[in-house]
Protein backbone atom coordinates (compact mmCIF):
# COMPACT_ATOMS: atom_id res chain seq x y z
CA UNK A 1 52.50 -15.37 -15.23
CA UNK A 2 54.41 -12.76 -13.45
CA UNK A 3 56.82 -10.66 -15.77
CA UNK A 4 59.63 -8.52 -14.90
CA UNK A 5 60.71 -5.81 -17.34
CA UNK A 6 62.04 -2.80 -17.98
CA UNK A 7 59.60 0.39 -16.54
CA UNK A 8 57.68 1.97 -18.80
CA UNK A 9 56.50 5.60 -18.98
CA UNK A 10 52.69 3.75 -17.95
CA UNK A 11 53.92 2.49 -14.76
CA UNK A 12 54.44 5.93 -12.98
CA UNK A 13 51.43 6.45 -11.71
CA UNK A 14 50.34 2.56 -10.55
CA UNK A 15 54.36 3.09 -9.11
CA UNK A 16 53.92 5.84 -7.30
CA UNK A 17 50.57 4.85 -6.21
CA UNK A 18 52.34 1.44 -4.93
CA UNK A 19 54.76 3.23 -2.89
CA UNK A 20 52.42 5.19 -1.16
CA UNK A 21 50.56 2.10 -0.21
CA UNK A 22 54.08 -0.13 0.84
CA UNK A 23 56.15 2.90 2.11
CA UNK A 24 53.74 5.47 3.28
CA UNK A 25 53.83 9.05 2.67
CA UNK A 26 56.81 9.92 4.28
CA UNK A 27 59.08 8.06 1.92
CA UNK A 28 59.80 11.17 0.27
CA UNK A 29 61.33 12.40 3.73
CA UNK A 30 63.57 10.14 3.75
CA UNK A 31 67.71 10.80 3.14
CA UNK A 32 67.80 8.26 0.03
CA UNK A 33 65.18 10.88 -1.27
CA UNK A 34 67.79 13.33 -1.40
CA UNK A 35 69.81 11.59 -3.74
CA UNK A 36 66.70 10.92 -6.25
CA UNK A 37 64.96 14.54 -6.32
CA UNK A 38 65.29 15.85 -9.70
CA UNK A 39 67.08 13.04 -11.31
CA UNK A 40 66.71 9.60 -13.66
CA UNK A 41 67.54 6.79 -12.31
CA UNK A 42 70.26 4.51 -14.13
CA UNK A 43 69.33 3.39 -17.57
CA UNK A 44 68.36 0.09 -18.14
CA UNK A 45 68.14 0.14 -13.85
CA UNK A 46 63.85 0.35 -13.71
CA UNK A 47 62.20 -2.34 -13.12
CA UNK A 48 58.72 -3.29 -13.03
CA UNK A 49 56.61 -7.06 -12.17
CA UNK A 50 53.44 -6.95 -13.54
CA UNK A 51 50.49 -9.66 -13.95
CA UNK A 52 48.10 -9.11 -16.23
CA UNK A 53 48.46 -5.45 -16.50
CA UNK A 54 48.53 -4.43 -13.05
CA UNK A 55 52.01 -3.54 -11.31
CA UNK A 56 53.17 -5.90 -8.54
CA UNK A 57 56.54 -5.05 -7.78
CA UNK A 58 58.81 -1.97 -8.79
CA UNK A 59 62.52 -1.10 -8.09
CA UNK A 60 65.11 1.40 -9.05
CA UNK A 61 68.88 2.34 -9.12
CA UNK A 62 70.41 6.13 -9.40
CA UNK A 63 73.79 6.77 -10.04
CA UNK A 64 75.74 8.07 -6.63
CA UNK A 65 79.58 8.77 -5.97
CA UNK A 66 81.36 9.17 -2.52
CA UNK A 67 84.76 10.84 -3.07
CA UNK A 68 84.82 10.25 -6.88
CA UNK A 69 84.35 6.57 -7.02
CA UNK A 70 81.02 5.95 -8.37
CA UNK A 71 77.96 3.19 -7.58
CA UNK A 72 74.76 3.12 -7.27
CA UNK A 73 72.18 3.90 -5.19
CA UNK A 74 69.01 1.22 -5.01
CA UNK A 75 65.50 2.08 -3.96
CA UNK A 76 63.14 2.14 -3.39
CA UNK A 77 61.95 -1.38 -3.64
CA UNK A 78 58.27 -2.03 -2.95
CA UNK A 79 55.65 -5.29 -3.75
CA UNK A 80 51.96 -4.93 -3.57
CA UNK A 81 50.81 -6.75 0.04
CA UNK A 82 48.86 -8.93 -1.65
CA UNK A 83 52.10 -10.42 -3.55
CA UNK A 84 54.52 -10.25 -0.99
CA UNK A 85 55.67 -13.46 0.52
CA UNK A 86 55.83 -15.31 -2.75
CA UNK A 87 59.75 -14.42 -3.72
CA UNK A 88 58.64 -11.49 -5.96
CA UNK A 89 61.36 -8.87 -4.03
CA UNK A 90 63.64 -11.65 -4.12
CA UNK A 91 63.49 -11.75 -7.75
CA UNK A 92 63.37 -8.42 -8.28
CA UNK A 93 66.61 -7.88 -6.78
CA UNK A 94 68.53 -10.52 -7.99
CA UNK A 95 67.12 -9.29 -11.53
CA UNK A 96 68.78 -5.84 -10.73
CA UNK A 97 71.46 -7.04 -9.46
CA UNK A 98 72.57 -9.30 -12.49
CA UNK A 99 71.77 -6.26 -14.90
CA UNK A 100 73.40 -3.86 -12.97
CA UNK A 101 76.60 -6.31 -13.20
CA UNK A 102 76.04 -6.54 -16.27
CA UNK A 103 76.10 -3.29 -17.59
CA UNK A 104 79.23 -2.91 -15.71
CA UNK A 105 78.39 -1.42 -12.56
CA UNK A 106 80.60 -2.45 -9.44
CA UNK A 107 78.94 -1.87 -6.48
CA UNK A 108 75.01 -1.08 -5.02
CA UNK A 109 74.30 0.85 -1.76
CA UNK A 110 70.86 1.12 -0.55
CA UNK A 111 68.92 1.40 3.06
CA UNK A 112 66.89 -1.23 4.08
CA UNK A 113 66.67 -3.92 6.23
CA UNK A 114 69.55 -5.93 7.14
CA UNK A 115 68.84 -9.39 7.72
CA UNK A 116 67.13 -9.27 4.70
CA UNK A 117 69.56 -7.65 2.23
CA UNK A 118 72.31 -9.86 3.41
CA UNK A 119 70.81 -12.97 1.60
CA UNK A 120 72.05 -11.04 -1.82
CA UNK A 121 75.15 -10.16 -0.31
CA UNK A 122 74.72 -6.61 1.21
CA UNK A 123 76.85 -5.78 4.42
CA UNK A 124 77.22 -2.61 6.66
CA UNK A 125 81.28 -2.63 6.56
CA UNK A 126 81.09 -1.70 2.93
CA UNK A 127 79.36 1.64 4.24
CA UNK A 128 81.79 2.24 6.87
CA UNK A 129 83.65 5.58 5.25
CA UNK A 130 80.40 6.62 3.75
CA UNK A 131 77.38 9.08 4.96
CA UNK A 132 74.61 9.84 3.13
CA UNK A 133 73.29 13.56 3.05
CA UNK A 134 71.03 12.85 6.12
CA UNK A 135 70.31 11.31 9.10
CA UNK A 136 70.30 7.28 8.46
CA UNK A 137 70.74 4.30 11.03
CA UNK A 138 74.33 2.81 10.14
CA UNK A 139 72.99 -1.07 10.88
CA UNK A 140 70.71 0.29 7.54
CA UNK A 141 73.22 1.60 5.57
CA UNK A 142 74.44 -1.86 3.27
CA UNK A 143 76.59 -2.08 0.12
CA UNK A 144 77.51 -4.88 -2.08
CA UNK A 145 80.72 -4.90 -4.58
CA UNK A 146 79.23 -6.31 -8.14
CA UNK A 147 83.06 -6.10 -8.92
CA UNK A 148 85.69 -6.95 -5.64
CA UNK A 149 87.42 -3.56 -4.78
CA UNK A 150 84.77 -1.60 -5.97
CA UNK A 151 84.35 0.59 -3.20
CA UNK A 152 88.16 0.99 -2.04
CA UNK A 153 88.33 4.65 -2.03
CA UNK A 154 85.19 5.32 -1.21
CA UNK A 155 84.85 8.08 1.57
CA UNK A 156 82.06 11.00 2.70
CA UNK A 157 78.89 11.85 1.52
CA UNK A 158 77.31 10.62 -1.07
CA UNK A 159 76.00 12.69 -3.85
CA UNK A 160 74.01 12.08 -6.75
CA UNK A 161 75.84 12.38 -10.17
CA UNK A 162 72.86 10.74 -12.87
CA UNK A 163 71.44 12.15 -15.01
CA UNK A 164 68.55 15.27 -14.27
CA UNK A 165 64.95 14.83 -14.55
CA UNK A 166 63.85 17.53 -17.21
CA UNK A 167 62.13 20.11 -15.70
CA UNK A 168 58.61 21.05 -16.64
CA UNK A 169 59.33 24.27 -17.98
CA UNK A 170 61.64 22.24 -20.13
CA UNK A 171 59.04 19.49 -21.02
CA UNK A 172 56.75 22.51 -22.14
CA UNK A 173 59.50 23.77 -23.97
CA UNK A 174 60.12 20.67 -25.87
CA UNK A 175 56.30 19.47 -26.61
């Protein structure tokens, strides 16, 4: 049985290792990238699929604002080739989807492919007024409003207001 929970501190490496294998190593090149380096993502937003131990599916959300009005930024999302097909992204979005709703989020932005992000509701024309801090194809660029107006307002950039990663120094500090 497949179970989707919150990500644990065990995952990072079998997540990172996934990513590499689904995204390649230029996924840290990428704009969304910008908006993740040296920050946690949303908490209670970290999700992980596992079966029997091993990791199958992993996906994120970071808090992002674009001229003060606040979302959230979702990515990467990535299943193991030997489980995709089966629904498992699927899931995993509509999973963080509902909790980001949930926890009172209104709206999700992400890059990613359009035909299949409009299934959960995602759509270009939210992204319109926005840019992200980077070069990005705009037929990418999707949003969806958890919460109808969410976005109204929105305009530029986006830029990354969660919460910072500690920095080693700091981890060394604190052990």
């Amino acid at each position: 049985m497949i179970t989707i929970r919150d990500e644990i501190a065990a995952d990072i490496p079998a997540r990172e290792a996934l990513l590499d294998r689904c995204l390649g190593e230029r996924r840290t090149a990428k704009s969304s990238e910008r908006l993740r380096e040296g920050r946690l993502p949303a908490e209670g937003l970290s999700l992980a699929a596992t079966h029997d131990g091993a990791l199958l599916a992993t996906v994120r959300l970071w808090h992002v604002e674009a001229g003060g009005v606040p979302a959230l930024l979702l990515g990467p999302l990535a299943v193991a080739p030997a489980s995709q097909g089966e629904g498992l992204g699927q899931a995993m979005m509509r999973e963080a989807l509902r909790r980001a709703a949930c926890l009172g989020h209104g709206a999700v932005i992400l890059v990613g492919d359009a035909p299949y992000y409009a299934r959960f509701g995602f759509d270009a024309a939210l992204t319109q007024s926005l840019a992200m801090p980077g070069p990005v194809e705009r037929e990418r660029f999707l949003a969806i409003e958890l919460r109808e107006g969410a976005l109204s307002g929105a305009r530029g950039i986006l830029t990354a207001t969660g919460a910072t990663a500690p920095t080693v120094e700091a981890a060394a500090r604190a052990a």
